[in-house]
Protein backbone atom coordinates (compact mmCIF):
# COMPACT_ATOMS: atom_id res chain seq x y z
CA UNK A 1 2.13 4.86 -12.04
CA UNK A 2 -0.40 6.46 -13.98
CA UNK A 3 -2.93 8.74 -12.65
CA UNK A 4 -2.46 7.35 -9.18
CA UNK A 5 -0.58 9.94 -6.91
CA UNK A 6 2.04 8.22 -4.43
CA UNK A 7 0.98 8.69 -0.77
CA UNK A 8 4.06 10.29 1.50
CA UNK A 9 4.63 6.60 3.47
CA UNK A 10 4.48 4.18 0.93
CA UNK A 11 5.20 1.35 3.77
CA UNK A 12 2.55 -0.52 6.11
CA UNK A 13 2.48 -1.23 9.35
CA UNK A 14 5.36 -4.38 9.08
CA UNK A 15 7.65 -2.07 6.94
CA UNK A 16 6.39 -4.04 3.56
CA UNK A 17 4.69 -1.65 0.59
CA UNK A 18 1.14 -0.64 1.79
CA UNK A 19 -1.85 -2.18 -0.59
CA UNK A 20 -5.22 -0.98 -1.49
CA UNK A 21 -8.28 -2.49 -2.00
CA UNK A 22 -11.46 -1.29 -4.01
CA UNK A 23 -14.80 -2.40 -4.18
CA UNK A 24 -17.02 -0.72 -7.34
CA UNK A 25 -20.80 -0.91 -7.49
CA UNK A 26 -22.61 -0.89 -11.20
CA UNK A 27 -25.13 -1.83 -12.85
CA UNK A 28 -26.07 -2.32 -17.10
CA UNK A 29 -23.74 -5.22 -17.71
CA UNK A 30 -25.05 -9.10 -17.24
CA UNK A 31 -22.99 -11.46 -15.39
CA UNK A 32 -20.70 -12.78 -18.35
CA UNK A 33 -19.82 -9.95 -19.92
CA UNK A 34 -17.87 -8.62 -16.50
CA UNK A 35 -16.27 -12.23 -15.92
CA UNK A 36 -14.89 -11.88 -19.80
CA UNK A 37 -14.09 -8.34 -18.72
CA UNK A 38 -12.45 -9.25 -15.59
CA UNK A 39 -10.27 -12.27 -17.44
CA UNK A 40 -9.05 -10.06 -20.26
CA UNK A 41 -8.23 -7.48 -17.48
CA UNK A 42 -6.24 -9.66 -14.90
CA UNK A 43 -5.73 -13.07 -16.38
CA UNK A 44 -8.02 -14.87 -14.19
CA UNK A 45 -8.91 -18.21 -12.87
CA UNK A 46 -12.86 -18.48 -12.34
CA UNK A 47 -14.31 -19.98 -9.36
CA UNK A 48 -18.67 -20.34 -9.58
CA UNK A 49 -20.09 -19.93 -6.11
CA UNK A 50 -23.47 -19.81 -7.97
CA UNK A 51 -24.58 -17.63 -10.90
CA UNK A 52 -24.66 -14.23 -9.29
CA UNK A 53 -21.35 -14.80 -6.79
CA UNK A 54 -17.70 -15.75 -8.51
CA UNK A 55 -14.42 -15.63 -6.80
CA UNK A 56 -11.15 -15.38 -9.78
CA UNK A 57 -7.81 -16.23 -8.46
CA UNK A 58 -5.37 -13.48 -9.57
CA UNK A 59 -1.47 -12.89 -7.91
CA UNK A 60 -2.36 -10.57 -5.73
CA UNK A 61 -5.51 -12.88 -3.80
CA UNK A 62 -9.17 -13.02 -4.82
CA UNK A 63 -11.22 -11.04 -6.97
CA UNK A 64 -15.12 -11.16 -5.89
CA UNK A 65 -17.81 -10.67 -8.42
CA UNK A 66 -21.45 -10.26 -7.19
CA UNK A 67 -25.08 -8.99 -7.60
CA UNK A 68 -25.08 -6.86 -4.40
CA UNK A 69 -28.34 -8.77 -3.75
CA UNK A 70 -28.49 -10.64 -0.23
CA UNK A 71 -30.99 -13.08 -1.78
CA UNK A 72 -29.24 -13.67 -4.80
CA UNK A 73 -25.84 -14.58 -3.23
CA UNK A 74 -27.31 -17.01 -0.18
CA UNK A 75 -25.80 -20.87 -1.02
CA UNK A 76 -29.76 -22.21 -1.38
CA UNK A 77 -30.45 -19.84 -3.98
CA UNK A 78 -33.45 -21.52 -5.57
CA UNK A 79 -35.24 -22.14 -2.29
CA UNK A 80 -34.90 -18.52 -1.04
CA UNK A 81 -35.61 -17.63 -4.44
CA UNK A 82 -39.24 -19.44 -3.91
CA UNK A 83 -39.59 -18.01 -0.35
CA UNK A 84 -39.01 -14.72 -1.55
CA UNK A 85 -41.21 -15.30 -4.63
CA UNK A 86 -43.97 -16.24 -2.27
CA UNK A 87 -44.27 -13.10 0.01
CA UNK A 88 -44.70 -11.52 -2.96
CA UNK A 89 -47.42 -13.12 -4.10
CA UNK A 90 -45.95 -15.12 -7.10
CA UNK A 91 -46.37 -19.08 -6.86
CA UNK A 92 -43.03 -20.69 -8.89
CA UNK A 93 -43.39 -24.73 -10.12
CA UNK A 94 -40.71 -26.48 -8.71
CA UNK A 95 -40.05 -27.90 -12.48
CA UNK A 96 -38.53 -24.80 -13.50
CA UNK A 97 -36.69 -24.13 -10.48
CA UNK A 98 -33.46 -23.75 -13.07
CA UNK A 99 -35.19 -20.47 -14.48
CA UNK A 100 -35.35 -18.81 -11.11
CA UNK A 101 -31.66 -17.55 -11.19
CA UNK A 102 -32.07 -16.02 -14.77
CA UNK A 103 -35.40 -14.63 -13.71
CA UNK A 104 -34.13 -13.09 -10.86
CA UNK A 105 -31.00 -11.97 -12.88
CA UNK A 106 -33.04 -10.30 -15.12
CA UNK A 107 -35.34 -8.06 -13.04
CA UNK A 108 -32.80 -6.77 -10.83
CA UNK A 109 -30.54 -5.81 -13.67
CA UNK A 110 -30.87 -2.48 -13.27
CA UNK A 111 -32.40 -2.23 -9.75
CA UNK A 112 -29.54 -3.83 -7.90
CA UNK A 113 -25.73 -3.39 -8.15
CA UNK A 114 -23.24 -5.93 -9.43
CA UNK A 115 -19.83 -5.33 -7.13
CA UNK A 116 -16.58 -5.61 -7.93
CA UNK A 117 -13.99 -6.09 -5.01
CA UNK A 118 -10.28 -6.45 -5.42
CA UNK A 119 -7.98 -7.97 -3.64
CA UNK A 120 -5.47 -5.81 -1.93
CA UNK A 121 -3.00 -4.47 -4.68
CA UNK A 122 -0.27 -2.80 -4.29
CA UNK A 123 0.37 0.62 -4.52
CA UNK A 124 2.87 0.85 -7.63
CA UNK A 125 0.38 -1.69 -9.28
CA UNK A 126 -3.24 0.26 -8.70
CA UNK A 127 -3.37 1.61 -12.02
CA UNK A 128 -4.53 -1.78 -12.90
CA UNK A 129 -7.54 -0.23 -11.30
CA UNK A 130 -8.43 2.63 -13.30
CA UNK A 131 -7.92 -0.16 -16.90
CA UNK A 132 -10.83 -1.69 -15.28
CA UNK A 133 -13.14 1.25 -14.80
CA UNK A 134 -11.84 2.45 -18.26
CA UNK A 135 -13.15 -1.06 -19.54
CA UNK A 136 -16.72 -1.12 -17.60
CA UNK A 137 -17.35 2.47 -19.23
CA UNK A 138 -16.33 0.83 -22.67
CA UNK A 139 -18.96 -1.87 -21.64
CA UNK A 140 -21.76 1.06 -21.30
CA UNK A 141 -21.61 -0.07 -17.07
CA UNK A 142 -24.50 2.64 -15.30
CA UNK A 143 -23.15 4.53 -11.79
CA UNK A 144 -24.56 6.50 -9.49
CA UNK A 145 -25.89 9.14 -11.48
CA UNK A 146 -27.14 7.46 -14.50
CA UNK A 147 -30.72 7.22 -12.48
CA UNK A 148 -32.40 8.67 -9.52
CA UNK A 149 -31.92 5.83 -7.48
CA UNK A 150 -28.87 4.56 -7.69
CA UNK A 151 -27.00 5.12 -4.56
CA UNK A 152 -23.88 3.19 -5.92
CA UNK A 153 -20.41 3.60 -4.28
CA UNK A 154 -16.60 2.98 -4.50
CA UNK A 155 -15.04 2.29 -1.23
CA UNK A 156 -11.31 2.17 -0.56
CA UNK A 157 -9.64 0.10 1.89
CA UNK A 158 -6.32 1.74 2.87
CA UNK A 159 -4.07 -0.42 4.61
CA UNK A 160 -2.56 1.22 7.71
CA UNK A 161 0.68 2.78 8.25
CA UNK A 162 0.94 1.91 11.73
CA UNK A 163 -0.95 0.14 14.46
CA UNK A 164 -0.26 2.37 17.43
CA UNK A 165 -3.25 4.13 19.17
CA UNK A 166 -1.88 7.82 18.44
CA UNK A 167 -1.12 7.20 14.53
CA UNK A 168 -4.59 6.07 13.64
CA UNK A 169 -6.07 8.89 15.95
CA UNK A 170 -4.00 11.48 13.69
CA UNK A 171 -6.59 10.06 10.66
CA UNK A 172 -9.44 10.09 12.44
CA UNK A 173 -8.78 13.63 13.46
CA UNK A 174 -7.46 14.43 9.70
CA UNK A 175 -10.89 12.96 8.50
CA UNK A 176 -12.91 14.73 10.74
CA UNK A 177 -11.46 18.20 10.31
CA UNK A 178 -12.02 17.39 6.14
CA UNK A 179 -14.97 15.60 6.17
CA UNK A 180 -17.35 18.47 4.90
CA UNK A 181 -14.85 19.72 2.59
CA UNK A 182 -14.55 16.00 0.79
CA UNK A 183 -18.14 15.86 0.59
CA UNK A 184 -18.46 19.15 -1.73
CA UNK A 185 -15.24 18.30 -3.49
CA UNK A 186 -16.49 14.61 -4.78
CA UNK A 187 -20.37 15.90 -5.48
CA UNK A 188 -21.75 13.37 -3.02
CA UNK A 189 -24.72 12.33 -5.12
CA UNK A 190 -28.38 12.70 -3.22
CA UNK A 191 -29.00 9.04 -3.73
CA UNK A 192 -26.06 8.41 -1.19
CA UNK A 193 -26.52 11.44 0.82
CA UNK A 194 -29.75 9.98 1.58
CA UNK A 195 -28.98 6.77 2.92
CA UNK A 196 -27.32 6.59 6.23
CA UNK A 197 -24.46 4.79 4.70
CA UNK A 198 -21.84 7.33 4.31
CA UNK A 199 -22.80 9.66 7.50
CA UNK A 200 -20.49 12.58 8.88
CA UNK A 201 -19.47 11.97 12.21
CA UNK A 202 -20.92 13.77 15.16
CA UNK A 203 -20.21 16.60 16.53
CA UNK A 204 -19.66 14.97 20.10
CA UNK A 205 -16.99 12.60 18.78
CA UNK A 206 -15.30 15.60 17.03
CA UNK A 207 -15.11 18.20 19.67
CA UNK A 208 -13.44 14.72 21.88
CA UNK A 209 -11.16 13.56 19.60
CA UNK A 210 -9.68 16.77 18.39
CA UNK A 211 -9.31 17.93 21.99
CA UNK A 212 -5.11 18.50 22.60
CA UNK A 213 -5.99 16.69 25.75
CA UNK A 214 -7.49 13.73 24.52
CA UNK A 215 -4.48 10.90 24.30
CA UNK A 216 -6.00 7.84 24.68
CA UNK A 217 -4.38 4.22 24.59
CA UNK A 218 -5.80 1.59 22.14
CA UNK A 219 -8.59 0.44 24.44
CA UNK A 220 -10.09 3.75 25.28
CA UNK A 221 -9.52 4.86 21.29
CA UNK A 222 -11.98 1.73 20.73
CA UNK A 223 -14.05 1.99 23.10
CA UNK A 224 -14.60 5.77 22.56
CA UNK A 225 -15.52 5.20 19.43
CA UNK A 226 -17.91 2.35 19.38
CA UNK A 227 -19.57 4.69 22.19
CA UNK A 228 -20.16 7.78 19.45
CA UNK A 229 -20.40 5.37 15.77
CA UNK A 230 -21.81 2.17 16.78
CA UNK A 231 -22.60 1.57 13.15
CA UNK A 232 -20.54 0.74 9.91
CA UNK A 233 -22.83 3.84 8.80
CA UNK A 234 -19.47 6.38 8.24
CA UNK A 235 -17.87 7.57 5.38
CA UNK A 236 -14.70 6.65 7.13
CA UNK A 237 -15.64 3.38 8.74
CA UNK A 238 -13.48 2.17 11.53
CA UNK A 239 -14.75 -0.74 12.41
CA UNK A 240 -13.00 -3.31 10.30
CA UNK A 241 -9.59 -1.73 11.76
CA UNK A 242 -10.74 -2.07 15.13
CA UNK A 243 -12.17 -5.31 14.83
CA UNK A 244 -8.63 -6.62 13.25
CA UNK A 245 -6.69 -5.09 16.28
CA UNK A 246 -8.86 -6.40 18.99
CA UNK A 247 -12.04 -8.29 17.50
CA UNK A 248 -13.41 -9.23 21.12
CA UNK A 249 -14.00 -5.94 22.24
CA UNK A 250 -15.58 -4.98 19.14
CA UNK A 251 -18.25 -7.84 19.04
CA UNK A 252 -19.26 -7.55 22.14
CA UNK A 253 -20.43 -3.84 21.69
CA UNK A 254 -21.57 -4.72 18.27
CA UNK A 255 -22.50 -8.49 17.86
CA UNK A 256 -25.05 -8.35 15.04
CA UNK A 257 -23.21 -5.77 12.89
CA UNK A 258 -21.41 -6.96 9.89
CA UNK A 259 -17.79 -6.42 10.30
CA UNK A 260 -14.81 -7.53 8.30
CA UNK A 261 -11.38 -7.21 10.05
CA UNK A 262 -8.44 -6.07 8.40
CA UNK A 263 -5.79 -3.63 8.91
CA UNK A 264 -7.04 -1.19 6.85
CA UNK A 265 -9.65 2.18 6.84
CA UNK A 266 -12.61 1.68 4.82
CA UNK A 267 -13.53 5.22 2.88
CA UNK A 268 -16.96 4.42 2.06
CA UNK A 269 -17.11 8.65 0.34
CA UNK A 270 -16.63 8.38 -3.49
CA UNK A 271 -19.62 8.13 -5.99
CA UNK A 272 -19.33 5.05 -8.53
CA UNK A 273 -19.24 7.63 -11.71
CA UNK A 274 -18.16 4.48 -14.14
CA UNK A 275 -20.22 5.61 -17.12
CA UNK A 276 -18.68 8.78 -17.41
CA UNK A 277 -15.79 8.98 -19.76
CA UNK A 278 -13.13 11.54 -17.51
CA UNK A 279 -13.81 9.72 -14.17
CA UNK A 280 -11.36 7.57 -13.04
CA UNK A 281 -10.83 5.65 -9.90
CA UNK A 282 -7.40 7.16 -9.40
CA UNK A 283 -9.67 10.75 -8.87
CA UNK A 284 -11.42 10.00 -5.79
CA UNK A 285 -7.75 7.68 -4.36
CA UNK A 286 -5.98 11.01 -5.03
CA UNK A 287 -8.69 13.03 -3.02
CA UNK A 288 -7.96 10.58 -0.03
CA UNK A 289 -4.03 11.74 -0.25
CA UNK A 290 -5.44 14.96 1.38
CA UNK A 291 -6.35 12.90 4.54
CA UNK A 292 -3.19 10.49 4.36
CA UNK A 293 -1.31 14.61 4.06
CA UNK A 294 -3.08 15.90 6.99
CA UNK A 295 -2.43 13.49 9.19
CA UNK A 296 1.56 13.12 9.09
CA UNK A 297 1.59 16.73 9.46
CA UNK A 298 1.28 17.15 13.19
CA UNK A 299 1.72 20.88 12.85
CA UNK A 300 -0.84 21.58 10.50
CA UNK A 301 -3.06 19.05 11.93
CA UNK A 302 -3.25 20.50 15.79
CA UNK A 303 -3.32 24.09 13.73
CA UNK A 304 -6.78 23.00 12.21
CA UNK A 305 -8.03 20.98 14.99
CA UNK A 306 -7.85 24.24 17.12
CA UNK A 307 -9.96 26.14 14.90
CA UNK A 308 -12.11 23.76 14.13
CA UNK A 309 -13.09 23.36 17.59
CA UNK A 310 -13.55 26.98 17.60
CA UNK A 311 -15.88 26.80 14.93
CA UNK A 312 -17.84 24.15 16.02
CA UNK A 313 -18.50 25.78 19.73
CA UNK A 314 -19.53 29.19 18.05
CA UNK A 315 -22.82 29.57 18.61
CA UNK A 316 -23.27 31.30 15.01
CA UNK A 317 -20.92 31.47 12.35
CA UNK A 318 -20.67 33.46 9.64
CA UNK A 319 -18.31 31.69 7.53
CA UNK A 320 -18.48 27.93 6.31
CA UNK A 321 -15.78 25.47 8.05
CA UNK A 322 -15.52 23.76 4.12
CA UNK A 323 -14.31 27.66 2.82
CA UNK A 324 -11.49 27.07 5.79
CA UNK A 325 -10.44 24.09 4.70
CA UNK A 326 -10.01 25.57 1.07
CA UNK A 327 -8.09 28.16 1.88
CA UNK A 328 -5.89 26.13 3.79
CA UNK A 329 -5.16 23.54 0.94
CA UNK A 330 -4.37 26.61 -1.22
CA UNK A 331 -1.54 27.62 0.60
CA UNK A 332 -0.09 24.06 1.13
């Protein structure tokens, strides 16, 4: 399986082999050299939505390839294109309305983000994955380091191992108690620190969920949440799992946020690092494994969540939670 590292329960939530899905931001590389890219990768059947949004048809579902550009994915591309064109000061003749997409392809090559997303794969085929990121470097694709501003990402959907209240609590608490620790150990880049994309949880929802006490059923697990993260704004976003178990409940407390349900976390953590030669996507899935470890361990995990509610109600403390964490994964 390549660099990929085998999680401990290989099987979802029906008893069938989990998946994974992965969505890579990038920039450097126009629109037709990722779709030849993507076909000599996969074997692909290409389906234009318009010239900066294509769906290919693969085995394992639908690959999407966009410019991670509201604007430049809307259906009435042209006429937003002249709205947009026009707060900004720039009149456009309507002859030449078929130049707007290359003109707007062309400034925002290196401003804005094309985005890969897979379809969910499974896990004894995800080194597929890293022959893609291997090919984008070939390609000379920029990531989040290559300039100041580019607060590109790779997010992982993980599809769940079970749907019961107390199994996807284990995560969260797993995540919360290595949260700071997964930070330093994947050099969060200060582009994406600075955003409020990929925000730790807070302290309030910690010290609750990590409490031996706290054994909530699904509803109150929801509900409890959406009360301390009503945002997709987490490194570990919850929403789409919530909204897949009970979607109601979840629009109501959130009915303009931009949710998509599916059975599966969404690690928003991991810098897109696709221009440098000895990163590979399999990296940051095998720095997940330490949360997918953590939180079929109940012993360890009710070990850490003790002290780390410790920690956090110190009023001063002298040692960092992080150099906890380390020593722990040394010994384990």
């Amino acid at each position: 399986m390549g660099n990929f590292i085998m999680p401990e329960n290989i099987n979802n939530y029906n008893g069938k082999e989990r998946k994974v899905g992965y969505e890579l931001e990038f920039s450097n590389i126009n629109m037709n050299e990722i779709l030849s890219l993507l076909k000599e990768t996969y074997s692909l059947k290409e389906k234009k939505i318009n010239s900066f949004f294509y769906k290919l048809e693969s085995e394992y579902g639908d690959f999407v390839l966009e410019l991670d550009f509201e604007l430049l994915t809307k259906q009435k591309i042209k006429t937003n294109a002249i709205d947009f064109f026009e707060k900004v000061g720039i009149q456009i003749d309507e002859k030449r309305l078929d130049e707007v997409e290359n003109i707007l392809g062309t400034i925002s090559k290196d401003l804005v983000p094309y985005e890969i997303s897979t379809p969910p794969i499974p896990l004894s085929k995800m080194q597929l994955v890293d022959d893609l990121s291997t090919k984008l470097t070939n390609a000379g694709a920029h990531g989040t380091k290559k300039r100041v501003y580019n607060a590109f990402g790779l997010h992982i959907n993980v599809e769940l191992i079970s749907l019961k209240a107390k199994s996807i609590l284990n995560y969260l608490r797993a995540y919360v108690i290595l949260q700071d620790f997964l930070n330093k150990d994947a050099k969060v880049d200060i582009a994406r620190k600075i955003t409020p994309y990929i925000d730790n949880f807070p302290k309030e929802y910690i010290l609750k969920i990590l409490n031996s006490k706290y054994d909530p059923n699904m509803d109150d697990l929801i509900d409890d949440y959406l009360y301390f993260n009503p945002t997709r704004n987490r490194s570990l976003d919850m929403l789409p799992v919530f909204a897949y178990i009970d979607e109601k409940r979840v629009r109501e407390k959130l009915p303009k946020e931009k949710i998509k349900p599916r059975p599966a976390f969404h690690y928003r953590l991991s810098n897109s690092l696709v221009d440098e030669n000895d990163w590979k996507i399999s990296d940051e899935w095998n720095r997940w494994l330490l949360v997918e470890s953590l939180a079929n361990n109940e012993k360890n995990l009710k070990l850490l969540s003790n002290e780390y509610i410790e920690y956090l109600n110190k009023p001063i403390n002298l040692n960092r939670w992080v150099e906890r964490v380390e020593k722990w994964l040394k010994n384990h």
